[in-house]
N, C-alpha and C. Protein backbone atom coordinates (compact mmCIF):
# COMPACT_ATOMS: atom_id res chain seq x y z
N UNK A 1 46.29 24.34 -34.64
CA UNK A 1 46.59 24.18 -33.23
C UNK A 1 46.58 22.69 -32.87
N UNK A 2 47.28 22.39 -31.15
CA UNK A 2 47.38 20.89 -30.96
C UNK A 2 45.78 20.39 -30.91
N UNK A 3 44.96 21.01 -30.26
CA UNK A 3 43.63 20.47 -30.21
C UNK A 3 42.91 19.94 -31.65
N UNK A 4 43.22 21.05 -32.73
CA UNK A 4 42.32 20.58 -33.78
C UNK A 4 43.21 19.74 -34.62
N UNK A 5 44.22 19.06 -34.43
CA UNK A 5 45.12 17.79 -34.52
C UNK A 5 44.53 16.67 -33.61
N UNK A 6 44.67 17.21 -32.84
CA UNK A 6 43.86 15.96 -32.20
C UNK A 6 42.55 15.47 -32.37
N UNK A 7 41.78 16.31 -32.13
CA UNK A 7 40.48 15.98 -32.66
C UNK A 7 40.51 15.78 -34.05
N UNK A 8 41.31 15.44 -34.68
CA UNK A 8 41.11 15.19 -36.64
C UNK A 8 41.68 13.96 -36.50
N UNK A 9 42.44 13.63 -35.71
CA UNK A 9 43.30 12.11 -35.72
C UNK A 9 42.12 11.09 -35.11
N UNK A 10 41.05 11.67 -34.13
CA UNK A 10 40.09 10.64 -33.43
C UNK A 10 39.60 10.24 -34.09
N UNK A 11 39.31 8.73 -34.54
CA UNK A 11 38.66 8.46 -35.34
C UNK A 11 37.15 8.11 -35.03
N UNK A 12 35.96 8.02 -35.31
CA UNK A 12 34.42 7.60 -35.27
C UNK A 12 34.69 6.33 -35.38
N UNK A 13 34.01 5.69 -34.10
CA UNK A 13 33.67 4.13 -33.66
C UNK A 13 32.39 4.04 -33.27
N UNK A 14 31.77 2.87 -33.63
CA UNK A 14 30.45 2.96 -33.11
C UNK A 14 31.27 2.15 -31.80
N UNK A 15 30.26 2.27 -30.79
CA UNK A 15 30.15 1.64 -29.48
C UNK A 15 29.40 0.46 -29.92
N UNK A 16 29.36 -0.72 -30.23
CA UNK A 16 28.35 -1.52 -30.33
C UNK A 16 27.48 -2.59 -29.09
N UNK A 17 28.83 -2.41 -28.06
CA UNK A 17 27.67 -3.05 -26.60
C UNK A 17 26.92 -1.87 -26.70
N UNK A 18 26.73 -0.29 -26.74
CA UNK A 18 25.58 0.69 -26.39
C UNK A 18 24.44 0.66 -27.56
N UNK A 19 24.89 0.47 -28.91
CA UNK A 19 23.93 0.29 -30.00
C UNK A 19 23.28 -0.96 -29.04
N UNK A 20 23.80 -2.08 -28.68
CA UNK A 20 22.71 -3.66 -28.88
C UNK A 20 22.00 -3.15 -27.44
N UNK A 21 22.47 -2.23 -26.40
CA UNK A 21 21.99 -1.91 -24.77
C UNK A 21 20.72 -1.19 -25.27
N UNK A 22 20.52 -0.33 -25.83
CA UNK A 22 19.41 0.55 -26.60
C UNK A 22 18.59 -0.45 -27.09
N UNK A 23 19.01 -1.04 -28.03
CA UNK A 23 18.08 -1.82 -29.07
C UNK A 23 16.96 -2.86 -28.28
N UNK A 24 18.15 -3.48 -27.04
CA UNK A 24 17.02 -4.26 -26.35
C UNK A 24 16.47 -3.19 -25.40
N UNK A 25 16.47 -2.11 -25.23
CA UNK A 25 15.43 -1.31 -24.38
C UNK A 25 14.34 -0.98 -25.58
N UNK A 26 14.56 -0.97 -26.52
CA UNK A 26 13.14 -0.51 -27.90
C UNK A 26 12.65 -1.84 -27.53
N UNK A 27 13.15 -2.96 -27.96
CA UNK A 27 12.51 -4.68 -28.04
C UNK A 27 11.74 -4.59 -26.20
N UNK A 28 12.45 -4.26 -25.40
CA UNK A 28 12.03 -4.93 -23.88
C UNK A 28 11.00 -4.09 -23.48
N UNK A 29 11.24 -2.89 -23.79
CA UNK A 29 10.13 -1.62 -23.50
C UNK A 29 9.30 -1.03 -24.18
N UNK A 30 9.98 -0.30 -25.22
CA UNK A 30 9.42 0.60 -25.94
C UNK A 30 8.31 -0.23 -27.02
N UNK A 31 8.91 -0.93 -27.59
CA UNK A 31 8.04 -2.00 -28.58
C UNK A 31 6.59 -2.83 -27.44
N UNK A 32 6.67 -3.28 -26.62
CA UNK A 32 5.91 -4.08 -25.76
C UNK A 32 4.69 -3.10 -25.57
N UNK A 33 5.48 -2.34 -24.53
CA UNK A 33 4.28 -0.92 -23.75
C UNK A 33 4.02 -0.52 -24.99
N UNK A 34 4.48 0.12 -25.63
CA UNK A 34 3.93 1.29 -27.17
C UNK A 34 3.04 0.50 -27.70
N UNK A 35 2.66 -0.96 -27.98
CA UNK A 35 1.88 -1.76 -28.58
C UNK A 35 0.45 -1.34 -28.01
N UNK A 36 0.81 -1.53 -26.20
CA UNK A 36 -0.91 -1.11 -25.37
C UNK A 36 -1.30 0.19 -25.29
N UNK A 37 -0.01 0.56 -25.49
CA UNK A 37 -0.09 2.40 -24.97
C UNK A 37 -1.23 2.89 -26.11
N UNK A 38 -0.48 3.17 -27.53
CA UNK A 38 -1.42 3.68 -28.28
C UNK A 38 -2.65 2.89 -28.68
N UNK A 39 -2.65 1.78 -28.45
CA UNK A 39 -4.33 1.07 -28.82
C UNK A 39 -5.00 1.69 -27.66
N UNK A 40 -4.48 1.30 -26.43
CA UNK A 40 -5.18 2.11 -25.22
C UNK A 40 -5.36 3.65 -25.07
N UNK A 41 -4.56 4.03 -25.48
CA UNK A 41 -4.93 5.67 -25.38
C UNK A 41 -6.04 5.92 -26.58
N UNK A 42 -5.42 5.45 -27.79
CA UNK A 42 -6.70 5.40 -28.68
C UNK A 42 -8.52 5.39 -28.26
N UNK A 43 -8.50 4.31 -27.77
CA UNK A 43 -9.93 4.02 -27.13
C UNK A 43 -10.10 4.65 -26.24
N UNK A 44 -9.55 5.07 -25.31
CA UNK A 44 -9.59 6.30 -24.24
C UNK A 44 -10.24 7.39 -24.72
N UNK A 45 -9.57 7.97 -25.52
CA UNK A 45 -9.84 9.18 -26.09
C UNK A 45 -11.09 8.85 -27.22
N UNK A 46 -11.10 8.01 -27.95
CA UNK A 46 -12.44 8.11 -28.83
C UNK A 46 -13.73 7.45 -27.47
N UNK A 47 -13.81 6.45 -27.30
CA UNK A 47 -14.90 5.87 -26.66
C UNK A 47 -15.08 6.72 -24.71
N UNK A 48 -14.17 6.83 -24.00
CA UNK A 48 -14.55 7.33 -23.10
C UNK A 48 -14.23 9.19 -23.20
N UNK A 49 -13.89 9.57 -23.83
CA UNK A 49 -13.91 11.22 -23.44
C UNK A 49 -14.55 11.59 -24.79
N UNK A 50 -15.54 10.63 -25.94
CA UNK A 50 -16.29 10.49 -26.83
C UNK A 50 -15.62 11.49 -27.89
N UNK A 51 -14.33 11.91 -28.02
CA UNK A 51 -13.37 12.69 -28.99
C UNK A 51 -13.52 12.37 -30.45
N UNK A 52 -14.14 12.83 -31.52
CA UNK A 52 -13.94 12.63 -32.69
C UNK A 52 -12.59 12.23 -33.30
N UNK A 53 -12.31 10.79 -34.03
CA UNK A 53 -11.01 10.81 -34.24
C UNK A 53 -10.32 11.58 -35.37
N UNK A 54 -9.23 12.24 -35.22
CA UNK A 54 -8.50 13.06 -36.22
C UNK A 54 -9.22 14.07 -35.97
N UNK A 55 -9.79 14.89 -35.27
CA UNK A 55 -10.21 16.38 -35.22
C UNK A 55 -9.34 16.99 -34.40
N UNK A 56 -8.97 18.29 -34.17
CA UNK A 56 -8.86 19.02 -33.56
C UNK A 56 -8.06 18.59 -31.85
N UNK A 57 -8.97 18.27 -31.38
CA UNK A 57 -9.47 17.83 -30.20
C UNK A 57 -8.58 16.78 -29.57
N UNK A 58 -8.89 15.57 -30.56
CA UNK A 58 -8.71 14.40 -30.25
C UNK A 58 -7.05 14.30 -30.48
N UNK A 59 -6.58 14.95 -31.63
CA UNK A 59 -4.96 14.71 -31.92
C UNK A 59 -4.56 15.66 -30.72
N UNK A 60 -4.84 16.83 -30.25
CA UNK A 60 -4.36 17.56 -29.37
C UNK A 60 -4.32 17.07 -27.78
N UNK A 61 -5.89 16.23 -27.73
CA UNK A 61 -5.62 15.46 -26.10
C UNK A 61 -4.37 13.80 -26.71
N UNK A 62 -4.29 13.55 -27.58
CA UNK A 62 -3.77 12.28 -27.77
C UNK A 62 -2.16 13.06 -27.19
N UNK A 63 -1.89 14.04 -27.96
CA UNK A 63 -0.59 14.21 -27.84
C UNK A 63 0.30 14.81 -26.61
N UNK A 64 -0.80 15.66 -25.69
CA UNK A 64 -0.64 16.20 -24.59
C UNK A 64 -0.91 14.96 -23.31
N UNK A 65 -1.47 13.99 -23.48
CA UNK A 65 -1.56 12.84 -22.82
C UNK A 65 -0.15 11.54 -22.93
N UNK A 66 0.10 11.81 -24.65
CA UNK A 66 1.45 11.05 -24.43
C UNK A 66 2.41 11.80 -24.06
N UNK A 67 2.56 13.22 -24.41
CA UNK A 67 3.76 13.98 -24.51
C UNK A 67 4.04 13.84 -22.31
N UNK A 68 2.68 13.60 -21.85
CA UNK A 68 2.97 14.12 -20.10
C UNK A 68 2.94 12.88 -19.28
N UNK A 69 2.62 11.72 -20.42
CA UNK A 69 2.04 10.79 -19.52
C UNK A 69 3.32 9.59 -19.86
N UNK A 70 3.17 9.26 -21.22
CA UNK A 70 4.12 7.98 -21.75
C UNK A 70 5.56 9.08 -21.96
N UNK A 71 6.06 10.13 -22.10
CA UNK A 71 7.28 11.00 -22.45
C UNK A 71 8.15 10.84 -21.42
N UNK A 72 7.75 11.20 -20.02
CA UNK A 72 8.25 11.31 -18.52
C UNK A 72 8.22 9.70 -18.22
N UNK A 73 7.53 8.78 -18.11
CA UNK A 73 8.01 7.40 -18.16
C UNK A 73 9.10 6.83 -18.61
N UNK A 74 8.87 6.86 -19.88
CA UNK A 74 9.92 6.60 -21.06
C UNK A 74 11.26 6.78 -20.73
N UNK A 75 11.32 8.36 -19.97
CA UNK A 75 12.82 9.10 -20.35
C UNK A 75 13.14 8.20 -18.62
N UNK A 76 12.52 8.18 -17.61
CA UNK A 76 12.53 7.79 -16.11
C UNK A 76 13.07 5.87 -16.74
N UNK A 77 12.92 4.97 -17.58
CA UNK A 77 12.90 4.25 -17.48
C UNK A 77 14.17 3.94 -18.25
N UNK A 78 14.27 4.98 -19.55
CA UNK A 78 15.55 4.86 -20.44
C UNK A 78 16.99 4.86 -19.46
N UNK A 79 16.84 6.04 -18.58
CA UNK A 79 17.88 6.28 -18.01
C UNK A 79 18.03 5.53 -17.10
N UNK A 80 17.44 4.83 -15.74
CA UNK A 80 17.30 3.96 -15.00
C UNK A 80 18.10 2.51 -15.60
N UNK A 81 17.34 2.14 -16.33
CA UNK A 81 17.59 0.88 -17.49
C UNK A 81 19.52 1.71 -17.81
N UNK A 82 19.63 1.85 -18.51
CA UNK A 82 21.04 2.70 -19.23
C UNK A 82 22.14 2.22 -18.15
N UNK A 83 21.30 3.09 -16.42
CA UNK A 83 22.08 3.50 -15.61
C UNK A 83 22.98 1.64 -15.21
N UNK A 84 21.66 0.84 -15.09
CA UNK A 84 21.63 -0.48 -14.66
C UNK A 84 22.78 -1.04 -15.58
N UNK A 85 22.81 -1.19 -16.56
CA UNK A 85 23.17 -2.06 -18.05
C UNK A 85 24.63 -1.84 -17.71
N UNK A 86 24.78 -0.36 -17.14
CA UNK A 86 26.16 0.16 -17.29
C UNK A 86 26.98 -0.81 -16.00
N UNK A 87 26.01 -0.98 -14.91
CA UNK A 87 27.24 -1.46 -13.49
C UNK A 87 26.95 -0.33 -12.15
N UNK A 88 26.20 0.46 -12.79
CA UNK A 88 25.84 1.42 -12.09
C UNK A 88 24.72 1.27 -10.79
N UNK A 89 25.24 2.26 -9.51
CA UNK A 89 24.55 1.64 -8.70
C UNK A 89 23.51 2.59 -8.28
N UNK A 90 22.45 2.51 -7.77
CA UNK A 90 21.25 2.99 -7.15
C UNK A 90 21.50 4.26 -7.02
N UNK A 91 22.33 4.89 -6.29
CA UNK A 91 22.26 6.38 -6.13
C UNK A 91 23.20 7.32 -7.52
N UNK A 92 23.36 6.54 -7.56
CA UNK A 92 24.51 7.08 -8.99
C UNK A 92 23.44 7.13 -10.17
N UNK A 93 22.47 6.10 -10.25
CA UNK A 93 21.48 6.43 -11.36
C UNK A 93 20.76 7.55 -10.53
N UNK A 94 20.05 7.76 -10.09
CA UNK A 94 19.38 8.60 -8.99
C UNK A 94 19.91 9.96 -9.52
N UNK A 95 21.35 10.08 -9.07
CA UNK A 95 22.46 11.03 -10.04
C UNK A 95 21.81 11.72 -10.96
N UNK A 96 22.33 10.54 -11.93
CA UNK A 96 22.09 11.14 -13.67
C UNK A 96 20.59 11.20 -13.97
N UNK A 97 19.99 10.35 -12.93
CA UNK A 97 18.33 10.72 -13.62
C UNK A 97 18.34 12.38 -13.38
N UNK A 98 18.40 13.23 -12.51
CA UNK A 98 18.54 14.26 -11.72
C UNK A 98 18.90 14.99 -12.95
N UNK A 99 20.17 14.63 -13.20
CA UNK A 99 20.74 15.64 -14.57
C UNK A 99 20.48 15.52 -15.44
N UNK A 100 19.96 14.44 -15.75
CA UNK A 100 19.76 13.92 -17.33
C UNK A 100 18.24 14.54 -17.61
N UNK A 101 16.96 14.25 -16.80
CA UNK A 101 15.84 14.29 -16.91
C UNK A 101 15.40 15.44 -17.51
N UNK A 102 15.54 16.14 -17.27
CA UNK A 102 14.72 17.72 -17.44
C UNK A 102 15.42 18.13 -18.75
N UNK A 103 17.00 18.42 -19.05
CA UNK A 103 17.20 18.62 -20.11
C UNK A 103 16.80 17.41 -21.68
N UNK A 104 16.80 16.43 -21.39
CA UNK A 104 16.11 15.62 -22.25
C UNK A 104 14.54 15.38 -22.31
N UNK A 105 14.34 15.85 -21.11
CA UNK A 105 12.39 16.14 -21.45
C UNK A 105 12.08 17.55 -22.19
N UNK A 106 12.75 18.33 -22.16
CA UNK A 106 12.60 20.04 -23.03
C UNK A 106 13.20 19.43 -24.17
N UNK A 107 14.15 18.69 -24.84
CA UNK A 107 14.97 18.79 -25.98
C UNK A 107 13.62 17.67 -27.00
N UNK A 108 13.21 16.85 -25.75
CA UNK A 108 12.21 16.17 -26.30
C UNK A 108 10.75 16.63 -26.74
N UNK A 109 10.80 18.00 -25.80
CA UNK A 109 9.51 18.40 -26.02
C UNK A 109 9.57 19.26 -26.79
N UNK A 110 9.87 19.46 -27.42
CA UNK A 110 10.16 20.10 -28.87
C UNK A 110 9.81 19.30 -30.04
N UNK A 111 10.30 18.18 -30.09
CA UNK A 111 10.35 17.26 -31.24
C UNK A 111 9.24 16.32 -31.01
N UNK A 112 8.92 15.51 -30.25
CA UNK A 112 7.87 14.46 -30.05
C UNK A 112 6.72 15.29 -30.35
N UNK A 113 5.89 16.08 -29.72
CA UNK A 113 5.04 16.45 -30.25
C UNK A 113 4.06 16.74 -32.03
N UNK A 114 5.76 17.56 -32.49
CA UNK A 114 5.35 17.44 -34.21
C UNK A 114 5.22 15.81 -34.80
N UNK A 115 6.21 15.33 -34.18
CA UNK A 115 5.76 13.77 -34.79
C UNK A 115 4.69 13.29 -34.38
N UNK A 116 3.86 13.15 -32.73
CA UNK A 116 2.46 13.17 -32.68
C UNK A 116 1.42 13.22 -33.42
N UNK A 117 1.05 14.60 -33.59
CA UNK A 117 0.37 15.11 -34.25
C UNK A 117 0.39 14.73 -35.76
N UNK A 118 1.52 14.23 -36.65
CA UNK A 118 1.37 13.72 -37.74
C UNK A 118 0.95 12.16 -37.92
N UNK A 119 1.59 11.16 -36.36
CA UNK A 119 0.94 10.16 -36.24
C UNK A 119 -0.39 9.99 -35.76
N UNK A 120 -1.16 10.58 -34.74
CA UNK A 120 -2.31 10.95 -34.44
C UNK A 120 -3.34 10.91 -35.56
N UNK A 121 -2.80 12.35 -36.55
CA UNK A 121 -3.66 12.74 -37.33
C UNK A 121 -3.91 11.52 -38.71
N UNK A 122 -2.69 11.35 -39.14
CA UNK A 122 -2.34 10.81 -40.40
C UNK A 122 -2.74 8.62 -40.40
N UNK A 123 -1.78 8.14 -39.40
CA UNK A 123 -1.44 7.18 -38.91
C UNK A 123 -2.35 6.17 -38.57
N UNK A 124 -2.89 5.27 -39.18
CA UNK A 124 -3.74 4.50 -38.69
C UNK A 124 -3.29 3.82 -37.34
N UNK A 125 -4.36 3.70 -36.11
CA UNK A 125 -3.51 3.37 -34.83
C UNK A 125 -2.64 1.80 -35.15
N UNK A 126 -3.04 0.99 -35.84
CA UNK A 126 -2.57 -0.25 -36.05
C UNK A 126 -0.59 0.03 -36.42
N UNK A 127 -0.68 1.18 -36.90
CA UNK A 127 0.80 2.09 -37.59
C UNK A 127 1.35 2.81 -36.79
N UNK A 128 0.80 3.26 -35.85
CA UNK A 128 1.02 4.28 -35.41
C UNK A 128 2.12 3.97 -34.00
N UNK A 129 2.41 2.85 -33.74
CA UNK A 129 3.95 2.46 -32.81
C UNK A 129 5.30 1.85 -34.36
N UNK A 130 4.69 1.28 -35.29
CA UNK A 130 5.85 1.29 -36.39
C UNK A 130 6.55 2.50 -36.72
N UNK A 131 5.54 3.91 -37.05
CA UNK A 131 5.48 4.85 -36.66
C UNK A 131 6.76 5.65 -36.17
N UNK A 132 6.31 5.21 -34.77
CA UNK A 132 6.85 5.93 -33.74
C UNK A 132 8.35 5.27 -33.59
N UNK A 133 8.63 3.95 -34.00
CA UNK A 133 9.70 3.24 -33.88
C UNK A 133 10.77 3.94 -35.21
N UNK A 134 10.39 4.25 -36.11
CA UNK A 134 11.28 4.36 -36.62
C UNK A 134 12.11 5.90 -35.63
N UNK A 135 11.52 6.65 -35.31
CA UNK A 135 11.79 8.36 -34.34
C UNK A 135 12.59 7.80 -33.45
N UNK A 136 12.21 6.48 -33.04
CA UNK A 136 12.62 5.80 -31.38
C UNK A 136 14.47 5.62 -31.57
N UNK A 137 14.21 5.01 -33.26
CA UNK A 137 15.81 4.83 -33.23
C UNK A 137 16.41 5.93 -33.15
N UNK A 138 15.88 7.63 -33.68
CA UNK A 138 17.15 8.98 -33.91
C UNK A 138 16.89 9.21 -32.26
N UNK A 139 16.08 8.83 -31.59
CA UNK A 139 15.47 9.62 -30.05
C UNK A 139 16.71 8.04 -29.01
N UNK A 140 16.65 7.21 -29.38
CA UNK A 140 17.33 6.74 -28.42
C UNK A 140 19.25 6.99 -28.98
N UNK A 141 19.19 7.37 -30.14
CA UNK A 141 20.54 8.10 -30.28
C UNK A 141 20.90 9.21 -29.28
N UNK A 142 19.73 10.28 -29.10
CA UNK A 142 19.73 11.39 -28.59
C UNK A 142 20.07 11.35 -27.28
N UNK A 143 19.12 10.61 -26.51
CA UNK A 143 19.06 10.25 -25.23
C UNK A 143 20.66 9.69 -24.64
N UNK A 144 21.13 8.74 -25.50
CA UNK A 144 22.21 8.42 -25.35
C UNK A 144 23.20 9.31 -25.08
N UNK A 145 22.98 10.10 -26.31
CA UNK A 145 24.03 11.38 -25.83
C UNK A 145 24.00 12.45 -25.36
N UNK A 146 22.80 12.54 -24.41
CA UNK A 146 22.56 13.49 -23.58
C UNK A 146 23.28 12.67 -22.18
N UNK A 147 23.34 11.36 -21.97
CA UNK A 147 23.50 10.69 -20.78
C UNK A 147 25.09 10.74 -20.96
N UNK A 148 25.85 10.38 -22.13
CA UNK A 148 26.87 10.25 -22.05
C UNK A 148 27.67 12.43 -22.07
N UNK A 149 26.93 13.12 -22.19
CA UNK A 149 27.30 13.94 -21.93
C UNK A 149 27.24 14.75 -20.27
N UNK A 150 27.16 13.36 -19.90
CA UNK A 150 27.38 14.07 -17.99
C UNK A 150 27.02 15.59 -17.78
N UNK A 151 28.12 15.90 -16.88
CA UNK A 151 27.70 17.84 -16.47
C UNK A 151 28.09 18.98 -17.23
N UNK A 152 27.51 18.37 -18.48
CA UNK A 152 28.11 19.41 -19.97
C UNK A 152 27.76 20.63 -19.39
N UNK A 153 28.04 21.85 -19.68
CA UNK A 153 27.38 23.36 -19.76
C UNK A 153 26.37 23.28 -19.93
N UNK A 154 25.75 22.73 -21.17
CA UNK A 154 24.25 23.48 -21.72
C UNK A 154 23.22 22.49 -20.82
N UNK A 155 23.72 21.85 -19.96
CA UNK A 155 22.95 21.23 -18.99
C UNK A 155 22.98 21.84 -17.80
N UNK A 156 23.77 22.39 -17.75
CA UNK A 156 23.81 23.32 -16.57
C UNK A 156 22.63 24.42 -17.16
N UNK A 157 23.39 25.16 -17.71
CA UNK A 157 22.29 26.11 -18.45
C UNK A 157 20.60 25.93 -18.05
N UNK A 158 20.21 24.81 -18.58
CA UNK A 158 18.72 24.49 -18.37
C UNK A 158 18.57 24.49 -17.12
N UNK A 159 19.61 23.65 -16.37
CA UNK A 159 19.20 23.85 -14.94
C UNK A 159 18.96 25.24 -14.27
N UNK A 160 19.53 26.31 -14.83
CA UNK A 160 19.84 27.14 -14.32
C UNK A 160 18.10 28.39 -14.08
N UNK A 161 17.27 27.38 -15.14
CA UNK A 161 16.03 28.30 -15.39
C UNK A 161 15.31 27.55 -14.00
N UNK A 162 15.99 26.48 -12.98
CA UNK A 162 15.12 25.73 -12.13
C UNK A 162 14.47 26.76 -11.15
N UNK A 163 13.43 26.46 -10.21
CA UNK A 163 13.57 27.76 -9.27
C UNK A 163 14.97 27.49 -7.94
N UNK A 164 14.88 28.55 -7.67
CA UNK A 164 16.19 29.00 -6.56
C UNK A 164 16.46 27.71 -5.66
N UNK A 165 14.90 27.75 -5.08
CA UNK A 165 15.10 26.67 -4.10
C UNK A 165 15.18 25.11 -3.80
N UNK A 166 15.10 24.66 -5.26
CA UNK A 166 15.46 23.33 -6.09
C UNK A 166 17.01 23.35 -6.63
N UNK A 167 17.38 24.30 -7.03
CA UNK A 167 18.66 24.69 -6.98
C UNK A 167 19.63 24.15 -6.37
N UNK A 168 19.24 25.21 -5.36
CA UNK A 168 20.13 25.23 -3.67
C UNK A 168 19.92 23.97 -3.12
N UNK A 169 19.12 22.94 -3.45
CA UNK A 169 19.09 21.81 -2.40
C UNK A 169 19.74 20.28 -3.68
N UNK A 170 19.77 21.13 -4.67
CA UNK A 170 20.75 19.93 -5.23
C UNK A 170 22.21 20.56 -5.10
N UNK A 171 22.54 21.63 -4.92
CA UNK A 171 24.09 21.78 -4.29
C UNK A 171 24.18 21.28 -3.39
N UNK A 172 23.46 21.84 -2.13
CA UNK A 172 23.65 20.70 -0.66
C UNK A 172 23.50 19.43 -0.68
N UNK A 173 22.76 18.64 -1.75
CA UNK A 173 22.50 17.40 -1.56
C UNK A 173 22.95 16.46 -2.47
């Protein structure tokens, strides 16, 4: 058929202004904060909530503390940042944070966690943002193409589990 002609003739390009737009959000953000984040959460959790390190306990509050605390930042700052880089203006990021957010915080919360828990457990904290950087590069792939996939279906979809009345006020609004 004409479609699967066409799509065989497109050829794969990297974007490389969006590869170097990413890369300095790992260097400007992710690398900087992730440096205090996990030394700080570290000591948090061993010295003030007195958590044995690598037990039980301690990998499970480490990961439920980043997964709710540094996860929802991250994704609020990726897209914001993204929205900016692009030319994009204030309510238009506002927009895509809206659409983008929730389905990339579930697609994320799936995956960040198992890597957690292996950095947590395994990972000396001094390692444990090298770690996380190498995930950062397949996760800011991801992110990317959750943003560049605008009002796909399966974004609708997720939305669709919202309640009624969150719904109804992003149609009206």
């Amino acid at each position: 058929t004409s479609l699967q002609i066409q799509d065989e003739d497109k050829e794969f390009k990297i974007n490389w202004k969006r590869v170097a737009t990413t890369s300095f959000f790992g260097l400007g953000f992710v690398g900087p904060v992730g440096h205090f984040w996990y030394e700080g959460l570290d000591r948090i959790i061993r010295l003030r909530l007195r958590l044995r390190p690598k037990s039980f306990r301690f990998v499970a509050t480490k990961v439920a503390v980043d997964g709710f605390l540094f996860g929802p930042l991250d994704l609020l700052v990726f897209f914001t940042y993204m929205g900016f880089s692009t030319g994009k203006s204030v309510p238009q990021i506002k927009e895509d944070v809206k659409r983008d957010f929730l389905p990339a915080f579930l697609l994320e919360g799936g995956v960040w966690p198992v890597l957690q828990v292996v950095n947590f457990r395994f990972v000396p904290v001094r390692y444990q943002l090298l770690y996380v950087n190498f995930f950062c590069i397949l996760d800011s792939c991801l992110l990317s193409w959750i943003e560049q996939q605008e009002d796909a279906q399966w974004k609708q979809w997720v939305k669709s589990f919202l309640p009624l009345k969150e719904r109804k006020g992003q149609k009206d609004g």
